[in-house]
C-alpha atoms as a PDB file:
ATOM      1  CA  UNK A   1     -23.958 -43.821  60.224  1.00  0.00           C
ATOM      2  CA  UNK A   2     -25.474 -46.836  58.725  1.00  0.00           C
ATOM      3  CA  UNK A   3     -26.411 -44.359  55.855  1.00  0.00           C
ATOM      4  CA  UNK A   4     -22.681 -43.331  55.342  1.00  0.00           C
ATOM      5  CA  UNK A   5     -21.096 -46.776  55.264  1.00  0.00           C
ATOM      6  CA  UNK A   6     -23.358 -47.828  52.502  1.00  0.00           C
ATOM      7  CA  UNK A   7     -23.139 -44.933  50.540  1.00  0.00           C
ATOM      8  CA  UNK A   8     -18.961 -45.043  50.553  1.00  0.00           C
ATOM      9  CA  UNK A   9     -18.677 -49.082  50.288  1.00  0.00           C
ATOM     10  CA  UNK A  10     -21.557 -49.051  47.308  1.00  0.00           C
ATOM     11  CA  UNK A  11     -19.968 -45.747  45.733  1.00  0.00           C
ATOM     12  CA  UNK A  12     -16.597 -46.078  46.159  1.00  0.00           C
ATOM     13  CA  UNK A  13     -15.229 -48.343  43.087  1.00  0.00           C
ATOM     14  CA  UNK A  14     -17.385 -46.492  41.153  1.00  0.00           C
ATOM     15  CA  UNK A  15     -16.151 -43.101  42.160  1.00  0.00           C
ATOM     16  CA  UNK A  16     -12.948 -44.490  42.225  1.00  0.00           C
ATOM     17  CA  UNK A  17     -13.976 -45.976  38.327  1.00  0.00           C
ATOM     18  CA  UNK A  18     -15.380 -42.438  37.498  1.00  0.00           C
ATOM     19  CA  UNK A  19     -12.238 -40.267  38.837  1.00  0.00           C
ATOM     20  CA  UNK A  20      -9.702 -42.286  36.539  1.00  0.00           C
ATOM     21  CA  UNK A  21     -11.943 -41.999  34.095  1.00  0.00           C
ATOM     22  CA  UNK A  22     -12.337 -38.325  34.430  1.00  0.00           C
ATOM     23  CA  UNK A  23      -8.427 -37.986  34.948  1.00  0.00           C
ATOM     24  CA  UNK A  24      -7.658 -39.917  32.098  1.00  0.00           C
ATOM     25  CA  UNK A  25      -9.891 -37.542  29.975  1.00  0.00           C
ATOM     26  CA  UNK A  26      -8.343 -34.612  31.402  1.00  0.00           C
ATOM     27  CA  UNK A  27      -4.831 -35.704  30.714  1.00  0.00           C
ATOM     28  CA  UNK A  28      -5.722 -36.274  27.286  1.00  0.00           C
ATOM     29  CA  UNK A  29      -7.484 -33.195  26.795  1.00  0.00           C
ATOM     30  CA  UNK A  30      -4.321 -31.139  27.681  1.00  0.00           C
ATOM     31  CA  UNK A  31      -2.427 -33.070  25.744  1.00  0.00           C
ATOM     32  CA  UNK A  32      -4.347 -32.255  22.753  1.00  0.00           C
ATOM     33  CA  UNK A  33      -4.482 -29.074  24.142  1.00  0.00           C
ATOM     34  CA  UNK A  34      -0.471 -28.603  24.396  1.00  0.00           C
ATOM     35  CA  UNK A  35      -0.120 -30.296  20.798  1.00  0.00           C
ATOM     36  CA  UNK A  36      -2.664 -27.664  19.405  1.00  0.00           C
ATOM     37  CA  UNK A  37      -0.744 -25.085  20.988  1.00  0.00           C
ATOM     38  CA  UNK A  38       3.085 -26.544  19.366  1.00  0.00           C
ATOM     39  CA  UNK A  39       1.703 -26.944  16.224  1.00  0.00           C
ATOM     40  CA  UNK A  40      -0.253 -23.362  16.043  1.00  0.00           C
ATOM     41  CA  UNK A  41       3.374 -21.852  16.926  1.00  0.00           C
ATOM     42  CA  UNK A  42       4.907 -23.668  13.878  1.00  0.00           C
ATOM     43  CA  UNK A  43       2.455 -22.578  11.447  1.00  0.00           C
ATOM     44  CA  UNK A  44       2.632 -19.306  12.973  1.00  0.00           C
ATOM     45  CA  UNK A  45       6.660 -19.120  12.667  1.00  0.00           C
ATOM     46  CA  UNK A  46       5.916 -21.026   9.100  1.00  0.00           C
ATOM     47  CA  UNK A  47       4.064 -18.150   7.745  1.00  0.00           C
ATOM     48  CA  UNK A  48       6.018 -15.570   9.294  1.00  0.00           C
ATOM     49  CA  UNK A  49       9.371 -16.810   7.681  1.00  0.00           C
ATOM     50  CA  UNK A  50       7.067 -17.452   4.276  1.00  0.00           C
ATOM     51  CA  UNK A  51       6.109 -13.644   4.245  1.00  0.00           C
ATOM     52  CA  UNK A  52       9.657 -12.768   4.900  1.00  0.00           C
ATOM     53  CA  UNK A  53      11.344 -15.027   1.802  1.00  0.00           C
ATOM     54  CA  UNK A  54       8.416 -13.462  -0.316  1.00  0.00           C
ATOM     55  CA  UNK A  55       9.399  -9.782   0.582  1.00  0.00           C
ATOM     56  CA  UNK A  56      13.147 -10.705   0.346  1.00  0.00           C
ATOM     57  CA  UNK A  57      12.571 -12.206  -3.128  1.00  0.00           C
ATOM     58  CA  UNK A  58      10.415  -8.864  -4.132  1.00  0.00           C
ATOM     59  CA  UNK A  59      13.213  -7.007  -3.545  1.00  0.00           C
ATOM     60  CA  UNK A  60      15.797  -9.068  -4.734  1.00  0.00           C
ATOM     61  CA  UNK A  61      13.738  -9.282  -8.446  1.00  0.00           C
ATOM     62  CA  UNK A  62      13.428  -5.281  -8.368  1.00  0.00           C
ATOM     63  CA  UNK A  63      17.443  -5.023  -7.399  1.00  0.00           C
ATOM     64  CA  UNK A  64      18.357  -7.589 -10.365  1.00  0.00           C
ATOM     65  CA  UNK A  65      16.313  -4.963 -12.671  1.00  0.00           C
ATOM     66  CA  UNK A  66      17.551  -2.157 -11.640  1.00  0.00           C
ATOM     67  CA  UNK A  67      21.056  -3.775 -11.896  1.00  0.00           C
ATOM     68  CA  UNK A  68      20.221  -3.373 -16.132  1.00  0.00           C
ATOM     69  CA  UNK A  69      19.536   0.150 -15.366  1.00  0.00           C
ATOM     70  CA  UNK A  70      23.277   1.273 -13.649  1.00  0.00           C
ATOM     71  CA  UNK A  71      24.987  -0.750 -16.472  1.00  0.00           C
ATOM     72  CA  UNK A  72      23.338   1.540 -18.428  1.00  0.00           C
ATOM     73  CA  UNK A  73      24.795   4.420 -16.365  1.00  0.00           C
ATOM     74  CA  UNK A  74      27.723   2.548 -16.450  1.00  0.00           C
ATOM     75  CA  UNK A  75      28.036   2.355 -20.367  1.00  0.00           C
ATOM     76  CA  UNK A  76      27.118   6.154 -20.564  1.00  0.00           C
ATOM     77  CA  UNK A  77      29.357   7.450 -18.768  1.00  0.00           C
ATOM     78  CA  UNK A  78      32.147   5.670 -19.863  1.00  0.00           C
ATOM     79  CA  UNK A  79      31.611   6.840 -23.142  1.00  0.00           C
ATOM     80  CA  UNK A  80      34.193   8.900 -24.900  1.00  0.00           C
ATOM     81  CA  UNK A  81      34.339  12.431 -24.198  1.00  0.00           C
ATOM     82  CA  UNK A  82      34.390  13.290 -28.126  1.00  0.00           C
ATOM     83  CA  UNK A  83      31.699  11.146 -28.837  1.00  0.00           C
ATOM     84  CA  UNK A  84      29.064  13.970 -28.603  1.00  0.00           C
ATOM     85  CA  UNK A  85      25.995  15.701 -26.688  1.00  0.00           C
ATOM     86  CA  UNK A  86      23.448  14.738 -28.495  1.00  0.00           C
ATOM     87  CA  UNK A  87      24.307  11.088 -28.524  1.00  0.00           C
ATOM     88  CA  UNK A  88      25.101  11.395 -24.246  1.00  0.00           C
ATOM     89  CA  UNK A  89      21.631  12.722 -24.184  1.00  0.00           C
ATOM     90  CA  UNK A  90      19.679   9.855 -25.943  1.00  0.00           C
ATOM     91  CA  UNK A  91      21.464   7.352 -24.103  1.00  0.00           C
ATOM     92  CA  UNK A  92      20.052   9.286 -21.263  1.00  0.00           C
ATOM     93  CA  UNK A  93      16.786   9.057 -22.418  1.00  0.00           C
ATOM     94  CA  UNK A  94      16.855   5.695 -23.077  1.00  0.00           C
ATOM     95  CA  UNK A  95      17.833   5.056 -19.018  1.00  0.00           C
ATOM     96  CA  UNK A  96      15.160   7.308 -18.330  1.00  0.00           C
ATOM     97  CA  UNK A  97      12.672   5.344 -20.477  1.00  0.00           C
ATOM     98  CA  UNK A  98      13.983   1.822 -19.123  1.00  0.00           C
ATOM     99  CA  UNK A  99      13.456   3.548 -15.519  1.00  0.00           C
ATOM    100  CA  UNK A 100       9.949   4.658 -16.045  1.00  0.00           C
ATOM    101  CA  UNK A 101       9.186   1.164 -17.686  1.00  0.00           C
ATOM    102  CA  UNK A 102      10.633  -0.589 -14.482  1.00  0.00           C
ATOM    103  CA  UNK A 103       8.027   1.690 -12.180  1.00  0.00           C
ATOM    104  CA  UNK A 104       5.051   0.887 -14.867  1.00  0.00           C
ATOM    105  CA  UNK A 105       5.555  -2.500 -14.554  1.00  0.00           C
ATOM    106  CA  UNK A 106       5.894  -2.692 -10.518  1.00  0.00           C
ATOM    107  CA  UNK A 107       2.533  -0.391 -10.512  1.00  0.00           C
ATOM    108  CA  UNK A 108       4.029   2.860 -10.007  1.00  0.00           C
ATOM    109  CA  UNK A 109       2.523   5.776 -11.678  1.00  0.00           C
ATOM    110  CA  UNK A 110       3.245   9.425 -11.612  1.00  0.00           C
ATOM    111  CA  UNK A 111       0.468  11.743  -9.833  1.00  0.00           C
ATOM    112  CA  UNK A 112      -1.177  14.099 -12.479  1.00  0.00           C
ATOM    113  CA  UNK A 113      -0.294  17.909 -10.516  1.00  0.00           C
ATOM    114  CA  UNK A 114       0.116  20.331 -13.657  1.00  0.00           C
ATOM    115  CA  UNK A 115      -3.030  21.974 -13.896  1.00  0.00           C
ATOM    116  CA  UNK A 116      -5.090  20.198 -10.862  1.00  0.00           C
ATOM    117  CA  UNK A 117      -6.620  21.416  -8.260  1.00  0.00           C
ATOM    118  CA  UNK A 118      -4.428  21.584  -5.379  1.00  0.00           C
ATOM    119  CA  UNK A 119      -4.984  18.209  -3.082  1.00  0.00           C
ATOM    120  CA  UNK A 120      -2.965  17.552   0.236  1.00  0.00           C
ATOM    121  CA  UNK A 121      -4.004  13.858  -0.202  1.00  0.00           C
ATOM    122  CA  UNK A 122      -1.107  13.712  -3.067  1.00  0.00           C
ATOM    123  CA  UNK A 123       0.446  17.098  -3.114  1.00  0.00           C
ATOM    124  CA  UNK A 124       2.485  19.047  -1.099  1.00  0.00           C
ATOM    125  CA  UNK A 125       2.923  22.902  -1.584  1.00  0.00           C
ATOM    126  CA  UNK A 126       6.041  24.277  -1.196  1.00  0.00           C
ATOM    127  CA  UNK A 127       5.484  27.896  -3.113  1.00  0.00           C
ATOM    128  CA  UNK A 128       2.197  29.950  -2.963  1.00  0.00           C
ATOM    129  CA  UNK A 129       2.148  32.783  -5.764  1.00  0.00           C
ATOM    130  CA  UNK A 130      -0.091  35.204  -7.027  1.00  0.00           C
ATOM    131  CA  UNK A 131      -0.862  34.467 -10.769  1.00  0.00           C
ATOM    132  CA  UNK A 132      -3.290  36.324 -12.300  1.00  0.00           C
ATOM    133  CA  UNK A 133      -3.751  34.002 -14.849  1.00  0.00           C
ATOM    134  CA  UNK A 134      -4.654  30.877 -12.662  1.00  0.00           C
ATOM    135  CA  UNK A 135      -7.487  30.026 -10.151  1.00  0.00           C
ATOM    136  CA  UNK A 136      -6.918  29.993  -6.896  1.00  0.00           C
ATOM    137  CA  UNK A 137      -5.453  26.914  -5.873  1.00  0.00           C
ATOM    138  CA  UNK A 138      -4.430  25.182  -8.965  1.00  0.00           C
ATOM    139  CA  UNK A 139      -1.333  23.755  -9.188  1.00  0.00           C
ATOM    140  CA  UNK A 140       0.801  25.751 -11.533  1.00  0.00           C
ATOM    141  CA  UNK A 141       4.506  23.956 -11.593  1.00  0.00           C
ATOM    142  CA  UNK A 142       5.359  20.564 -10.429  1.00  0.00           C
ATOM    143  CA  UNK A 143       8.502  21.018  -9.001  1.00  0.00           C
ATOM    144  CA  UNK A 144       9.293  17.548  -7.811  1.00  0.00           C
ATOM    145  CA  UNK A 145       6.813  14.887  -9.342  1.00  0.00           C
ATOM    146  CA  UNK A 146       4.781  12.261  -6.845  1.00  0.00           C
ATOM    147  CA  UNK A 147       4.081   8.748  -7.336  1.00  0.00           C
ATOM    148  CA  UNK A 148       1.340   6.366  -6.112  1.00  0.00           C
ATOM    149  CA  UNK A 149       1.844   2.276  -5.862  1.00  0.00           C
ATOM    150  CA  UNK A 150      -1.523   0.951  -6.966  1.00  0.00           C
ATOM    151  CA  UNK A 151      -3.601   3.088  -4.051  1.00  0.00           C
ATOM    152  CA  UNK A 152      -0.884   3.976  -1.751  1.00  0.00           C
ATOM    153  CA  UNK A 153       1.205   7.532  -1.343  1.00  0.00           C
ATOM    154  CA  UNK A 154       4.731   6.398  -2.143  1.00  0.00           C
ATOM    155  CA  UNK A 155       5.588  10.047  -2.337  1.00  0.00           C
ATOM    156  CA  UNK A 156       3.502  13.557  -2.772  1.00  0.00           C
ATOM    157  CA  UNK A 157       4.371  15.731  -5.598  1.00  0.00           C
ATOM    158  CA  UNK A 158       5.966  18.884  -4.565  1.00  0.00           C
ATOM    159  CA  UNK A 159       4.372  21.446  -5.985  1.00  0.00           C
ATOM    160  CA  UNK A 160       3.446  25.610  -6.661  1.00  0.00           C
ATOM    161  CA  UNK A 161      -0.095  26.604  -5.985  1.00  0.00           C
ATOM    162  CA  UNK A 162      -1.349  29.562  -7.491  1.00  0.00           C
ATOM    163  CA  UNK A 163      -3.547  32.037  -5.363  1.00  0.00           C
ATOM    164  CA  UNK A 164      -5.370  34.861  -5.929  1.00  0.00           C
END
């Protein structure tokens, strides 16, 4: 008993010292902890809302070029009627061009199919025929073309296979 009484009288401001101490450390380690934690969420929500204005102004840049492109339309067809084919057609071909200059510059390209070997990876067979003429499995008409974004599929081109 004797033990016990000197062990709590000589131990217990210093416990006492020790268990603020350890308190106080603890309280200020969740606190850091819980600040941490608020200010992960806000760069979290920060970068979320950052990759969201950057696809919405993607978009809105391709829209404002493509705007060009239906005034085109626009001019075309409200040409005059007597005002000829051949100069209908050329405006045509100038949309056409501006089009295909749009996708160049945005890092479309057309997938080469005339002539290729058949590959499901880009193409996508909608007509098998027999054509003496061909090997088997090379693609003989394109009858939709396909188009890649730098490395990704942004559509297959539909196309006639021969076989044997």
């Amino acid at each position: 008993m004797a033990e016990h009484v000197s062990d709590s009288a000589s131990s217990d401001p210093q416990s006492q010292s020790l268990e603020s101490d350890l308190q106080r450390e603890r309280d200020d380690l969740y606190d850091r902890l819980l600040r941490k934690t608020a200010e992960f969420d806000n760069y979290r929500r920060r970068v979320e809302r950052e990759r969201r204005d950057q696809v919405d102004q993607g978009i809105a840049d391709l829209m404002e070029e493509l705007l060009s492109v239906v005034d085109d339309f626009e001019l075309a067809l409200g040409a005059e009627a007597g005002s000829g084919a051949v100069a209908y057609r050329k405006g045509i071909e100038l949309i056409h061009a501006k089009l295909q200059d749009l996708l160049r510059k945005r890092g479309v390209r057309p997938i080469a199919a005339l002539g290729s070997d058949f590959d499901p990876n880009v193409h996508q067979a909608v007509v098998h025929e027999a054509s003496p003429g061909h090997r088997e499995g090379e693609v003989i008409a394109e009858l939709r073309r396909g188009y890649m974004l730098g490395e990704r599929l942004l559509r297959p081109a539909m196309v006639k296979v021969a076989k044997a």
